[in-house]
N, C-alpha and C. Protein backbone atom coordinates (compact mmCIF):
# COMPACT_ATOMS: atom_id res chain seq x y z
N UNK A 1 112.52 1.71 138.40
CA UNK A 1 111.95 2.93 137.91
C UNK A 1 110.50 2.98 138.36
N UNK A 2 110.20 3.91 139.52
CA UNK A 2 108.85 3.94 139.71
C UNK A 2 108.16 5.74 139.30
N UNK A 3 107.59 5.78 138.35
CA UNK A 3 106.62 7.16 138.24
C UNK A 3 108.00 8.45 137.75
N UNK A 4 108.51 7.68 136.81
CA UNK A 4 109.95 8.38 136.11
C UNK A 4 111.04 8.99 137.16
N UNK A 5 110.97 8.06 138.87
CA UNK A 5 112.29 8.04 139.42
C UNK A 5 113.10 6.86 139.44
N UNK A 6 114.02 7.07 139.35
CA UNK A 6 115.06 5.50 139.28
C UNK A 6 115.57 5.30 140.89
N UNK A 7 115.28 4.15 141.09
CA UNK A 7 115.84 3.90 142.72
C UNK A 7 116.77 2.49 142.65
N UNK A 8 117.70 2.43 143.07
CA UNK A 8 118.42 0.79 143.53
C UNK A 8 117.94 0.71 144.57
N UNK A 9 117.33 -0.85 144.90
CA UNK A 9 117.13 -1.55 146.52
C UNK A 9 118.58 -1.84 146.78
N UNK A 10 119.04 -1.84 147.88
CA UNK A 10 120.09 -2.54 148.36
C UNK A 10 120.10 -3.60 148.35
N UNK A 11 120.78 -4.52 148.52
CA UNK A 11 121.07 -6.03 148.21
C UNK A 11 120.87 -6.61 149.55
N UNK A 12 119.92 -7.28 149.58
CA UNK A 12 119.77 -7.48 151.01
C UNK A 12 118.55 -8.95 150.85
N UNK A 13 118.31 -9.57 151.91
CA UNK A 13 117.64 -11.04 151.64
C UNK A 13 115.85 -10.38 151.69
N UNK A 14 114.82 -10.79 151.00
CA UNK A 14 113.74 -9.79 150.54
C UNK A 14 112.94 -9.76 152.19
N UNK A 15 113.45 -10.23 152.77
CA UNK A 15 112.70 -10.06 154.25
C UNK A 15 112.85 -9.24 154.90
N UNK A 16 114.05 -8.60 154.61
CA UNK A 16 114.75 -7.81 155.52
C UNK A 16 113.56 -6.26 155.73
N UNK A 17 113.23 -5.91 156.91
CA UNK A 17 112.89 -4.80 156.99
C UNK A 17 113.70 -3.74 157.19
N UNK A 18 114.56 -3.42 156.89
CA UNK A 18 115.41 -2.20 157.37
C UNK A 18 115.88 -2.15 155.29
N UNK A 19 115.16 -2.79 154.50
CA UNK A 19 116.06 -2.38 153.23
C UNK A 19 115.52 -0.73 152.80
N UNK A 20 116.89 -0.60 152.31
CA UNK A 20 116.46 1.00 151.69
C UNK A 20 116.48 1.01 150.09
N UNK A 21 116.31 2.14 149.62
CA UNK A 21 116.78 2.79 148.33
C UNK A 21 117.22 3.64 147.96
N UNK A 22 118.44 3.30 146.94
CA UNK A 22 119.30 4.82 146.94
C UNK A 22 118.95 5.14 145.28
N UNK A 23 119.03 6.40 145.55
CA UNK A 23 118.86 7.50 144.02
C UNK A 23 120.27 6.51 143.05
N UNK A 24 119.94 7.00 141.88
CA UNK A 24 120.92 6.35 140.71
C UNK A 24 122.50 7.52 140.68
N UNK A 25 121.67 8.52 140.55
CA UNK A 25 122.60 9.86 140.02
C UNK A 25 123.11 10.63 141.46
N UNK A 26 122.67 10.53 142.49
CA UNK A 26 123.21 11.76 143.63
C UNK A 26 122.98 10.01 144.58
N UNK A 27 123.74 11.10 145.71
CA UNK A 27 123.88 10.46 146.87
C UNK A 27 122.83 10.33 147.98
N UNK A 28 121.75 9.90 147.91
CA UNK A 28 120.45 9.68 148.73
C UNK A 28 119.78 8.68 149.10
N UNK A 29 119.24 8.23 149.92
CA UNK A 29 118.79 7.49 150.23
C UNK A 29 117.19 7.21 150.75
N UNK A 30 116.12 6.42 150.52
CA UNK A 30 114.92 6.41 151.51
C UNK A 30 114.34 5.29 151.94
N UNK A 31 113.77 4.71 153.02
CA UNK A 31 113.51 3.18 153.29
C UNK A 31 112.81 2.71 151.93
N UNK A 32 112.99 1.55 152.06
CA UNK A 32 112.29 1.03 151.02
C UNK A 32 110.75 0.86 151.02
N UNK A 33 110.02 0.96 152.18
CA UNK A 33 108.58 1.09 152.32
C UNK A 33 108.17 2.17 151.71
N UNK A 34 109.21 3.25 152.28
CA UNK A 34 108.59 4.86 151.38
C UNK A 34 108.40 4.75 150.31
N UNK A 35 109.30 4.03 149.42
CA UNK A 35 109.40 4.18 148.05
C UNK A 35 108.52 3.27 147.48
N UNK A 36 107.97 2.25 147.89
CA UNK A 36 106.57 1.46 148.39
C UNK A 36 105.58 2.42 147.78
N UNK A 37 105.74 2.97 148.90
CA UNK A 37 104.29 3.79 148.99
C UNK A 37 104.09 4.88 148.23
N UNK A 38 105.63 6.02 147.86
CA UNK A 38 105.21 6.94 146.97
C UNK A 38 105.90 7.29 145.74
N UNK A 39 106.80 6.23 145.61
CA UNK A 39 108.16 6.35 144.32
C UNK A 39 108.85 7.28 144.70
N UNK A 40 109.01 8.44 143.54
CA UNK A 40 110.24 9.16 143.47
C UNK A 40 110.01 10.55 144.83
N UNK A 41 108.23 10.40 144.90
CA UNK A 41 107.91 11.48 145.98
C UNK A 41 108.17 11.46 147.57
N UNK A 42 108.94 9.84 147.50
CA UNK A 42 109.73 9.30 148.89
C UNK A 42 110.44 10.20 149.51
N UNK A 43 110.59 10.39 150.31
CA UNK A 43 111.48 10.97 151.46
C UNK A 43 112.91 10.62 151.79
N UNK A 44 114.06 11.56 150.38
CA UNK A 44 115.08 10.94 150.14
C UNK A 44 115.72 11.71 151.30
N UNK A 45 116.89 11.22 151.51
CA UNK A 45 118.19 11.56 152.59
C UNK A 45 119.43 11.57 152.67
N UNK A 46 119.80 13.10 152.58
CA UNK A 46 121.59 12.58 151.94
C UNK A 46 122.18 11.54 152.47
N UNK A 47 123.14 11.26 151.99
CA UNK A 47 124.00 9.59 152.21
C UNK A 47 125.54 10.17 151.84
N UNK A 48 126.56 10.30 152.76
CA UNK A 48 127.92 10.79 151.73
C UNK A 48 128.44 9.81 151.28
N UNK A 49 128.39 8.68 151.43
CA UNK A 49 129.32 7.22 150.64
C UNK A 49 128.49 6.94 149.85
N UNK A 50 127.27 6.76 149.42
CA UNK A 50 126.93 5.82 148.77
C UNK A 50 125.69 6.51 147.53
N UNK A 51 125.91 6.19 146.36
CA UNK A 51 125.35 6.21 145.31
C UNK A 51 124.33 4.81 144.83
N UNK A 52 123.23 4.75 144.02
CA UNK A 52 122.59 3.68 143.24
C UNK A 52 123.90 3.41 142.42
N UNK A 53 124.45 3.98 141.34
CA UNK A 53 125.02 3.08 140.83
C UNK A 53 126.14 2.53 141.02
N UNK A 54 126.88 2.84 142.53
CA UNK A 54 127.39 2.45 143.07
C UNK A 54 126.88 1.00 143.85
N UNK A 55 125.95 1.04 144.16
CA UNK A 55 125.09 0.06 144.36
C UNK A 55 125.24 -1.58 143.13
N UNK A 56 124.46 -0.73 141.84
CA UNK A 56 124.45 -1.37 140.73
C UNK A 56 125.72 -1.95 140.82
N UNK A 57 127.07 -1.34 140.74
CA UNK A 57 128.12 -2.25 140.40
C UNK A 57 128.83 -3.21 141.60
N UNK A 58 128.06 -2.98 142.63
CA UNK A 58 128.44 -4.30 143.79
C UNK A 58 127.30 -5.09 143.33
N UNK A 59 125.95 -5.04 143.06
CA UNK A 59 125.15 -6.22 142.88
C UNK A 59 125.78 -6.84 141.57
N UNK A 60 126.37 -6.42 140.86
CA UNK A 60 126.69 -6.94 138.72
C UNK A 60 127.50 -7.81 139.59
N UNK A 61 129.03 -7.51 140.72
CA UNK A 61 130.14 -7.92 140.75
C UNK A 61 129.48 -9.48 141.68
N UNK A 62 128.37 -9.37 142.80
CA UNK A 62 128.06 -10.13 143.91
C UNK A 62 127.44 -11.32 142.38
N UNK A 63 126.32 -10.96 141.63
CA UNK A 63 125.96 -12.28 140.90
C UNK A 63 126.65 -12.41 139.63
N UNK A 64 127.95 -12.14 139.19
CA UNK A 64 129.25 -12.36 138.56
C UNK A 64 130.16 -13.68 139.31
N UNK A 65 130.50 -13.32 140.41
CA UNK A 65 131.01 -14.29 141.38
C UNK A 65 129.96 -15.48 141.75
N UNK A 66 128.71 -15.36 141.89
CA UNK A 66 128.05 -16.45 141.97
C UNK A 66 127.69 -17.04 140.84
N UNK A 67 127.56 -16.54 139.64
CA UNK A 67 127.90 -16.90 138.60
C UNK A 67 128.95 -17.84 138.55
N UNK A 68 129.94 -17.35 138.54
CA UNK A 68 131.38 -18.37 138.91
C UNK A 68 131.33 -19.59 139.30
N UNK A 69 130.91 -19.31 140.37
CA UNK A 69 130.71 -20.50 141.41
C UNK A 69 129.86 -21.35 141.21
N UNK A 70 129.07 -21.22 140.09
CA UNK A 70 128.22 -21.88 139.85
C UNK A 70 126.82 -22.40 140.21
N UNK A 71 126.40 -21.22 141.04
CA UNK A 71 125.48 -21.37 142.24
C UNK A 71 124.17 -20.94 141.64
N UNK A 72 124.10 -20.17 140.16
CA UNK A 72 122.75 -19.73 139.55
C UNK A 72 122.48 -20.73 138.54
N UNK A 73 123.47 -22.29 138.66
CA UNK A 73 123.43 -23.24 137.47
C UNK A 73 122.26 -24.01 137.99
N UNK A 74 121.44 -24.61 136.78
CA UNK A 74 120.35 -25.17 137.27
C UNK A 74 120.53 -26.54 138.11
């Protein structure tokens, strides 16, 4: 939540320069630097597959399974 917009980062390793962010509620997208730099006043871009909370429920399911596996155990 930056400046009362909600954005998901994509799941991606934190180096990555090409990560984006997608809106929670509609289908949009904007690099993640934009949203860096201006929050919700980023420069969104339709997207037809993909939603934030579509997003949200592959990241719950990705550290669920690593969960599992035991890989977040100390």
């Amino acid at each position: 939540m930056r400046g009362g917009g909600g954005g998901v980062v994509e799941p991606k390793p934190h180096w990555a320069s090409d990560m984006a962010v997608f809106r929670l509620t509609d289908r949009s997208w904007c690099s993640y630097a934009d949203w860096i730099e201006n929050g919700p006043a980023a420069r969104f871009i339709d997207h037809p597959e993909t939603r934030g909370d579509h997003l949200m429920m592959k990241a719950r399911a990705m550290i669920a399974r690593e969960i599992a596996n035991e890989l977040w155990s100390n």
